[in-house]
Structure formats: structure tokens, C-alpha cells
Protein backbone atom coordinates (compact mmCIF):
# COMPACT_ATOMS: atom_id res chain seq x y z
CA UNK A 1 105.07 151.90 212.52
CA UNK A 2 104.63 153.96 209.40
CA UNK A 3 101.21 155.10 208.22
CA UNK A 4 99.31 154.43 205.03
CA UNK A 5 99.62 156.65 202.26
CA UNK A 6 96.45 158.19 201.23
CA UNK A 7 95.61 158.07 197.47
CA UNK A 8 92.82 159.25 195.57
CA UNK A 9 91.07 156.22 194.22
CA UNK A 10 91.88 152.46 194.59
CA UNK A 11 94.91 150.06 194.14
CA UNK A 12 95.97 149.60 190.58
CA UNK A 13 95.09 153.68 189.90
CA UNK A 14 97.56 156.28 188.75
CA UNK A 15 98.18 157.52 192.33
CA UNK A 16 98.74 153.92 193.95
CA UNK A 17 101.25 153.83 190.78
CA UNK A 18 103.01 156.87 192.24
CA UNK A 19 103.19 156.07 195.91
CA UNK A 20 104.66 152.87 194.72
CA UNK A 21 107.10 154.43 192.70
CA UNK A 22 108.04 157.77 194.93
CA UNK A 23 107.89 155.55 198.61
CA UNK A 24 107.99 152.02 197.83
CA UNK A 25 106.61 148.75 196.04
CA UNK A 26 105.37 147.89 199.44
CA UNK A 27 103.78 151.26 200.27
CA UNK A 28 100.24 150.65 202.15
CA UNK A 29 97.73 153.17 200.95
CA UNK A 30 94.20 154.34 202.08
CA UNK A 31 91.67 154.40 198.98
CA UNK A 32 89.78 157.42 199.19
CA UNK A 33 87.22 158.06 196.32
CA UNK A 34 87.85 162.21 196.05
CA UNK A 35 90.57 164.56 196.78
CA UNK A 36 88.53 165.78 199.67
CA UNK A 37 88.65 162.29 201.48
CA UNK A 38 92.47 162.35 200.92
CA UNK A 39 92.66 165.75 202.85
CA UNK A 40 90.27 164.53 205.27
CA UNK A 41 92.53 161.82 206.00
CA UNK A 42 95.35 163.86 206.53
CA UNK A 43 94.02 166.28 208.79
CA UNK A 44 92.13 163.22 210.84
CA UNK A 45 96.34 161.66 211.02
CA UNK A 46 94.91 158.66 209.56
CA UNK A 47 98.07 159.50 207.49
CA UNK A 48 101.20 161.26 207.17
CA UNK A 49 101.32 161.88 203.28
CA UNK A 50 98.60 162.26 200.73
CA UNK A 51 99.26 162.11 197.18
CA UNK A 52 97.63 164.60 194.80
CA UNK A 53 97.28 165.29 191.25
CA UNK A 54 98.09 168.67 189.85
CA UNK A 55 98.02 169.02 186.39
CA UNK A 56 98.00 167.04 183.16
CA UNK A 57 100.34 167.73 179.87
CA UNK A 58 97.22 167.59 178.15
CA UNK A 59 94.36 168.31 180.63
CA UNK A 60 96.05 171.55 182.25
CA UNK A 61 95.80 172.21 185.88
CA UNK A 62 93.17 170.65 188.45
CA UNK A 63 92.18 173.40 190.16
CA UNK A 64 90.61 172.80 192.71
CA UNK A 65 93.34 170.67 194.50
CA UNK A 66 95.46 173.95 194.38
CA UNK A 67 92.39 175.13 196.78
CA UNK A 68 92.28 172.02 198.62
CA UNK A 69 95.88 172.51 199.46
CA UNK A 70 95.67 176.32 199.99
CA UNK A 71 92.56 176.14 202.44
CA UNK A 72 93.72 173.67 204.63
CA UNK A 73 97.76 174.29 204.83
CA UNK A 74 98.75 171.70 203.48
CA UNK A 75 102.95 171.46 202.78
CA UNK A 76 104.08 169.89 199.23
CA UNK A 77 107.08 168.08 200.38
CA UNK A 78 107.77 166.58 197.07
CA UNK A 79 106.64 165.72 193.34
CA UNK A 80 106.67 163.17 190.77
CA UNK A 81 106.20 163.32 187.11
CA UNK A 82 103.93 160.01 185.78
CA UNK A 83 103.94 159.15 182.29
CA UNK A 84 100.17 158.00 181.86
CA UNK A 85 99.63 155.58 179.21
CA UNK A 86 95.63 154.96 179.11
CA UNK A 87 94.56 151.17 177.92
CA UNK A 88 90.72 149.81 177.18
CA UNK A 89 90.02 146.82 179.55
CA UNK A 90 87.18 144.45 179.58
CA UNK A 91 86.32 140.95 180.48
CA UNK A 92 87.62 138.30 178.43
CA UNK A 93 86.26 137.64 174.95
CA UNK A 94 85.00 141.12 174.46
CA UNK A 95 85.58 142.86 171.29
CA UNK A 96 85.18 146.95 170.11
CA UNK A 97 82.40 145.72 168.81
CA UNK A 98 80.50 144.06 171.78
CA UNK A 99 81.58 147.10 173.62
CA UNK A 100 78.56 149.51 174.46
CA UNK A 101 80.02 151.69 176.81
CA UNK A 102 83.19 153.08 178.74
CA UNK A 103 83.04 154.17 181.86
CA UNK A 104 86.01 156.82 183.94
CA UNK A 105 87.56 159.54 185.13
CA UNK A 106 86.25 162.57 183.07
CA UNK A 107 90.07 163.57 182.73
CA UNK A 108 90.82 160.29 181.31
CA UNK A 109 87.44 160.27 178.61
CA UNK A 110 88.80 163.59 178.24
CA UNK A 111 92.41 162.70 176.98
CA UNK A 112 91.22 159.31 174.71
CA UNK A 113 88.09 161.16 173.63
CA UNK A 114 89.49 161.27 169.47
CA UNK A 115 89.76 157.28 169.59
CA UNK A 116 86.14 156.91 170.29
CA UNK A 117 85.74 159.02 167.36
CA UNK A 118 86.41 155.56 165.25
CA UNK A 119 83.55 153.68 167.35
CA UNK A 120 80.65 156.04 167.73
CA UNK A 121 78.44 153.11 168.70
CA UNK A 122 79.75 153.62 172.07
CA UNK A 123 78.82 155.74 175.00
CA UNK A 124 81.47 157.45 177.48
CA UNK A 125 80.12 157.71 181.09
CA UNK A 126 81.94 159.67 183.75
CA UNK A 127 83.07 157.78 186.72
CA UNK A 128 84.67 158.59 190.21
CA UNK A 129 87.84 156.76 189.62
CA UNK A 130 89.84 154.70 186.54
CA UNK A 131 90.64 151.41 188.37
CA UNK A 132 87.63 151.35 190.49
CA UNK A 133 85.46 150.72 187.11
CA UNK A 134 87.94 147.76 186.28
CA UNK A 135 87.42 146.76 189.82
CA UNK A 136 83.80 146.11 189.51
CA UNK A 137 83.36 144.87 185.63
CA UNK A 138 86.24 142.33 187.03
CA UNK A 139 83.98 140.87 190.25
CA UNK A 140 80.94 141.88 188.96
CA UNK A 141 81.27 140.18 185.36
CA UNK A 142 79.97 143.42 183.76
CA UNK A 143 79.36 142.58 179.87
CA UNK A 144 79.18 145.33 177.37
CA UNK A 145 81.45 147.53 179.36
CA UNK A 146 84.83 148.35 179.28
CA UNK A 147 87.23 150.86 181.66
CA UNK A 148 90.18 152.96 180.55
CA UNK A 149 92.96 152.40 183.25
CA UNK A 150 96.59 150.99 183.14
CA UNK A 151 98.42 148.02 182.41
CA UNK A 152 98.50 147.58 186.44
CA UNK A 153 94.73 147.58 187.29
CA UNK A 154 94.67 145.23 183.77
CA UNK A 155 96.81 142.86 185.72
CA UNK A 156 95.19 143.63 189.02
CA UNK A 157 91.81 142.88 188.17
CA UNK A 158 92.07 139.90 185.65
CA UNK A 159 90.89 142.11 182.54
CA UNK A 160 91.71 141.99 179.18
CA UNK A 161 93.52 145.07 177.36
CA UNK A 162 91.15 145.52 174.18
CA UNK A 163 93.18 148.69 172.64
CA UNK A 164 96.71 150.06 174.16
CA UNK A 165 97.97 153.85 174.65
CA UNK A 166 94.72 155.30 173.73
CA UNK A 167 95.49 158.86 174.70
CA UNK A 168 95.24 161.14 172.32
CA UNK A 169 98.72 162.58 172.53
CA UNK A 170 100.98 159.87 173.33
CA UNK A 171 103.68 161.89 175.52
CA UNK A 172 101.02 162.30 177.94
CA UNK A 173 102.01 163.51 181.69
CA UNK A 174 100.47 164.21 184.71
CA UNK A 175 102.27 165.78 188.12
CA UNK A 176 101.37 164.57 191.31
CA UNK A 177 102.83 166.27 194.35
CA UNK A 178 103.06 164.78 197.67
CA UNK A 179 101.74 166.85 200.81
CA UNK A 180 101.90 166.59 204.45
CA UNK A 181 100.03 168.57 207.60
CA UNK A 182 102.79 170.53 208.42
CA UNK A 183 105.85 172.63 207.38
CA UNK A 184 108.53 170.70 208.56
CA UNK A 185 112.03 172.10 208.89
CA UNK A 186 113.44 170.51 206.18
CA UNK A 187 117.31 170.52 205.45
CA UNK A 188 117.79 173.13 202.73
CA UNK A 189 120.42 170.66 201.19
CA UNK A 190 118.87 169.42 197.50
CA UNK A 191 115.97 171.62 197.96
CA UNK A 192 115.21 173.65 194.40
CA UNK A 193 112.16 174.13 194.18
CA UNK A 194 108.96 176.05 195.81
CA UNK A 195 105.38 176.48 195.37
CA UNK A 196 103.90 179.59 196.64
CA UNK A 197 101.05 181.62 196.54
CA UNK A 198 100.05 185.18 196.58
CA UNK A 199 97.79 187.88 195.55
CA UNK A 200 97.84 191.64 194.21
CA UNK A 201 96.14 194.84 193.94
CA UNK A 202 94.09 194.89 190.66
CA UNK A 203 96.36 197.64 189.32
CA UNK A 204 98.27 197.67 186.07
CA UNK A 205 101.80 196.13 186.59
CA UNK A 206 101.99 194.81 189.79
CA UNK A 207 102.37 191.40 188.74
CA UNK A 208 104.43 192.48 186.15
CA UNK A 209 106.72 193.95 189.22
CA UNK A 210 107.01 190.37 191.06
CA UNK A 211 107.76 188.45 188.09
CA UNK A 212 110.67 190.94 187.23
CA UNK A 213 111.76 190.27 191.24
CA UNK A 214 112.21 186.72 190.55
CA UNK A 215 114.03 187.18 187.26
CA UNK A 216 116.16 189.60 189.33
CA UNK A 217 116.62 186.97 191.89
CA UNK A 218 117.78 183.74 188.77
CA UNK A 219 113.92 182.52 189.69
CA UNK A 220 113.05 180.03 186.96
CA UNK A 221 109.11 180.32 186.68
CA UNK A 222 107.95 176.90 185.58
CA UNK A 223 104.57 177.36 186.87
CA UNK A 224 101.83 180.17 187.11
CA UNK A 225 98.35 179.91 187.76
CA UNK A 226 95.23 182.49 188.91
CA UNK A 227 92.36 180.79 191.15
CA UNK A 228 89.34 184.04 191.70
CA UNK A 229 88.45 184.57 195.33
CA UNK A 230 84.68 183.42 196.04
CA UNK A 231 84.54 186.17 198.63
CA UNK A 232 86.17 189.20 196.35
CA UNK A 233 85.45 189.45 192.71
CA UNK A 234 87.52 190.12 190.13
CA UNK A 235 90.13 189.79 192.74
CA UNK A 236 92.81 186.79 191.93
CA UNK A 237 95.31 184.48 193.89
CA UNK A 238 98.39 183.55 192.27
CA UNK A 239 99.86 179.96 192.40
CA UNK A 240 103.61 179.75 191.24
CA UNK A 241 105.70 177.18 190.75
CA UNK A 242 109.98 178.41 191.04
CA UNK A 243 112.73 176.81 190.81
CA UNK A 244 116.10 178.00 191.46
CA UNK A 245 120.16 176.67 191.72
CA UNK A 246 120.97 178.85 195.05
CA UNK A 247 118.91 178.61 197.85
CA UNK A 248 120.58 181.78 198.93
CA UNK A 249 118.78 183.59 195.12
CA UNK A 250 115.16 182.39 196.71
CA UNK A 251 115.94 183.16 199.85
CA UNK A 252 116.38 186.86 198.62
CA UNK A 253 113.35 186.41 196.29
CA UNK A 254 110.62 185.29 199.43
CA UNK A 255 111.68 188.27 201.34
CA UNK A 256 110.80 191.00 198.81
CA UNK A 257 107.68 188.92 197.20
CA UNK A 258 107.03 188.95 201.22
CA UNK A 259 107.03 192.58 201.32
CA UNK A 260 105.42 193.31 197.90
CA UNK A 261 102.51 190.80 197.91
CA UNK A 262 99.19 190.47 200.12
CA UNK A 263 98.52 187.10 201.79
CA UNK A 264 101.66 185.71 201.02
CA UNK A 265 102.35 181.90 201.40
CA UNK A 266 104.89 179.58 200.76
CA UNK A 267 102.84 176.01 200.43
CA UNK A 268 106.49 174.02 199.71
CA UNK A 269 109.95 174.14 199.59
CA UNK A 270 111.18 170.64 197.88
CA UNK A 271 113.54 168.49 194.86
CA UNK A 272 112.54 169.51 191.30
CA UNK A 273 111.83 166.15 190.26
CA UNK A 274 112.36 166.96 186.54
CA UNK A 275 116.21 167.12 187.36
């Protein structure tokens, strides 16, 4: 019997929209209300797969899930590319005007925040998750407030959608990536891409030197981002993102990055899902 599929936040949220879409319509989830809780899951075997969300085409990159994901082992066996599209819900007969506040997701306040710029009348209040505001103006008849979620929690939850595609820009992505316990032997058949991480001495050109490696190698970079460590300062950890046509070219690549790098970690080998 397969396992639910942890998610952070509820049913009718971005991530319940990707396990639906990357597993199955039918996918069961566990609602967890932080990333933590998803891990937690995972490393309890609750689950076999948590979903995560990585960065934003607008927002840039959650950090601390690259943490969450370092820390604990975690293995990305796959991604998926979500085009968010962020509507105003509220109970029926509710106008912009009778609208005091609007409660979410920071990230989502963040990306909608120039449409409120039009209605200044109204207050934005952080919340723990999109649908789970929906959720509760739906069974708790909330007046006066309205969430920002999709078109799925809309339908979900009974709500009206007041305004659609409220994000500032409208080509507006976010990538989740799917991660397991374990690394897996996977078949290196269809696998072209990888996610590792790495650090350097603090000395002019050394990361210079590995990025030239993976040029050497036909590495595409897609992806690089720095995350301090607590315990050294001014010390760094570097989070890539590669992709490659040969598996044979990254093969060549991990060795000498191996060699060259301190603390050197592959966190997944999977499908580029932008092919």
C-alpha cells in the first residue's frame, strides 16, 4: 500500500496542486502546516515523498528549505515547474469594498502586494498557509475577509473569486522539488540533472576554478546559490543546480568538484523537468 504524500499546507494549496499533477489526481497527502513538519514526516516514514518549494520567478529562492534538505539528507528525486496564478476569495456577496482584510502566505502578499496598492482601505496579514485561510472563512463564515489562493481551494471551499491573476507579474513560477530519505540507485537512463552542494576556501578564485570545471565538463549551470554557515563566519556553502546531455560529462565533472571542493554533496541526481 503506497504512503501519503506529505505537502506543506492543506488540500486545495499549491503543493496538493503539484502532488496531484507530478503522482496522481488520486494522490493522498499529509497536511503539514511548515516545511519542518513535512521533513519530520519523512524521517518518522509516515511517508515516502515530501514535496517542497524552492524558489519563486518572482520571490527568488526559499532558503531555508535548501537547509532543511541539506541538514537532514534528504535526496531530490524529481521537480516540477507550477505556474501560480493567485485569485482573491471570499464568501459570497462580498465586494472590494466590504473587504477589510487579506490574510496568507507572506510569499503570496508578497507577489500581489501592487494590486492592493488600488484598495489601501485594506490590511494584509501574514498567514501559515494560502488555502488554509479559505478553509476557515469557508466553515467559519468569516465576513470582511478574504484569502489569496487558487481557483482549486475557490472550488474546494465554496468561495467566491472577487479579483483573478492578481500577481503582480503574470508569468509567475514557482519550483517545487520532490525529496525522499534516501539515495536510491536510480537508473541513470533520462537522468539530466543534479543538485549539489559544496563549499570553498575564502580565497580569490576558487569558485571561479569549479565553475570553469563544469564548463570544461558541457555543465549547464541553471542554478547557484550561497547559504553562510552559523558555525563559521564569513564562510559560505554553495547550492548548484547542473544540468547536462551525457551522464558520462557529469560523471567526469563530480569527480574533480569531488577532489577540489570541501564537504562535497550530491543532494540529487534526477529529469530536468523544463525539457
Amino acid at each position: 500500500m503506497k504512503k501519503p504524500i506529505a505537502i506543506q499546507g492543506i488540500k486545495g494549496s499549491f503543493h496538493h496542486e503539484v502532488a496531484q499533477l507530478y503522482f496522481n489526481d488520486n494522490a493522498d497527502v499529509i497536511e503539514c502546516m511548515s516545511f519542518d513538519g513535512t521533513v519530520e514526516s519523512l524521517l518518522k516514514g509516515d511517508t515516502d515523498f515530501s514535496i517542497m518549494a524552492l524558489e519563486n520567478s518572482i520571490a527568488g529562492s526559499i532558503i531555508p528549505n535548501y537547509a532543511l534538505i541539506d541538514n537532514h539528507n534528504l535526496n531530490i528525486v524529481g521537480e516540477y515547474y507550477l505556474d501560480i496564478q493567485h485569485n482573491l476569495l471570499a464568501l459570497q456577496g462580498e465586494t472590494m469594498a466590504s473587504i477589510r482584510e487579506v490574510h496568507s502566505h507572506p510569499m503570496a502578499l508578497l507577489q500581489c502586494k501592487v494590486f492592493f496598492k488600488d484598495f489601501p482601505h485594506i490590511k494584509l496579514v501574514e498567514a501559515k498557509d494560502t488555502a488554509d485561510v479559505a478553509k476557515q472563512i469557508s466553515e467559519q463564515k468569516i465576513k470582511g475577509i478574504a484569502a489569496i489562493a487558487s481557483q482549486k481551494a475557490a472550488k474546494l471551499y465554496g468561495l467566491d473569486i472577487l479579483a483573478k491573476s492578481i500577481q503582480t507579474i503574470k508569468h509567475n513560477e514557482t519550483r517545487f522539488v520532490i525529496v525522499e530519505r534516501e539515495n536510491n540507485d536510480l537508473e541513470r537512463k533520462g537522468l539530466n540533472k543534479a543538485s549539489l552542494k559544496f563549499e570553498l576556501d575564502h580565497k580569490r578564485g576558487s569558485l571561479a576554478t569549479i565553475l570553469n570545471v563544469m564548463s570544461d565538463c558541457k555543465l549547464n549551470l541553471t542554478k547557484i546559490q550561497s547559504l553562510p554557515k552559523i558555525d563559521s563566519p564569513w564562510k559560505y556553502a554553495f547550492f548548484v543546480d547542473v544540468t547536462f546531455e551525457d551522464y558520462k560529462d557529469y560523471e567526469k565533472a563530480h569527480s574533480i568538484m569531488q577532489l577540489m571542493a570541501q564537504n562535497f554533496k550530491v543532494l540529487g541526481e534526477y529529469k530536468n523537468a523544463r525539457l
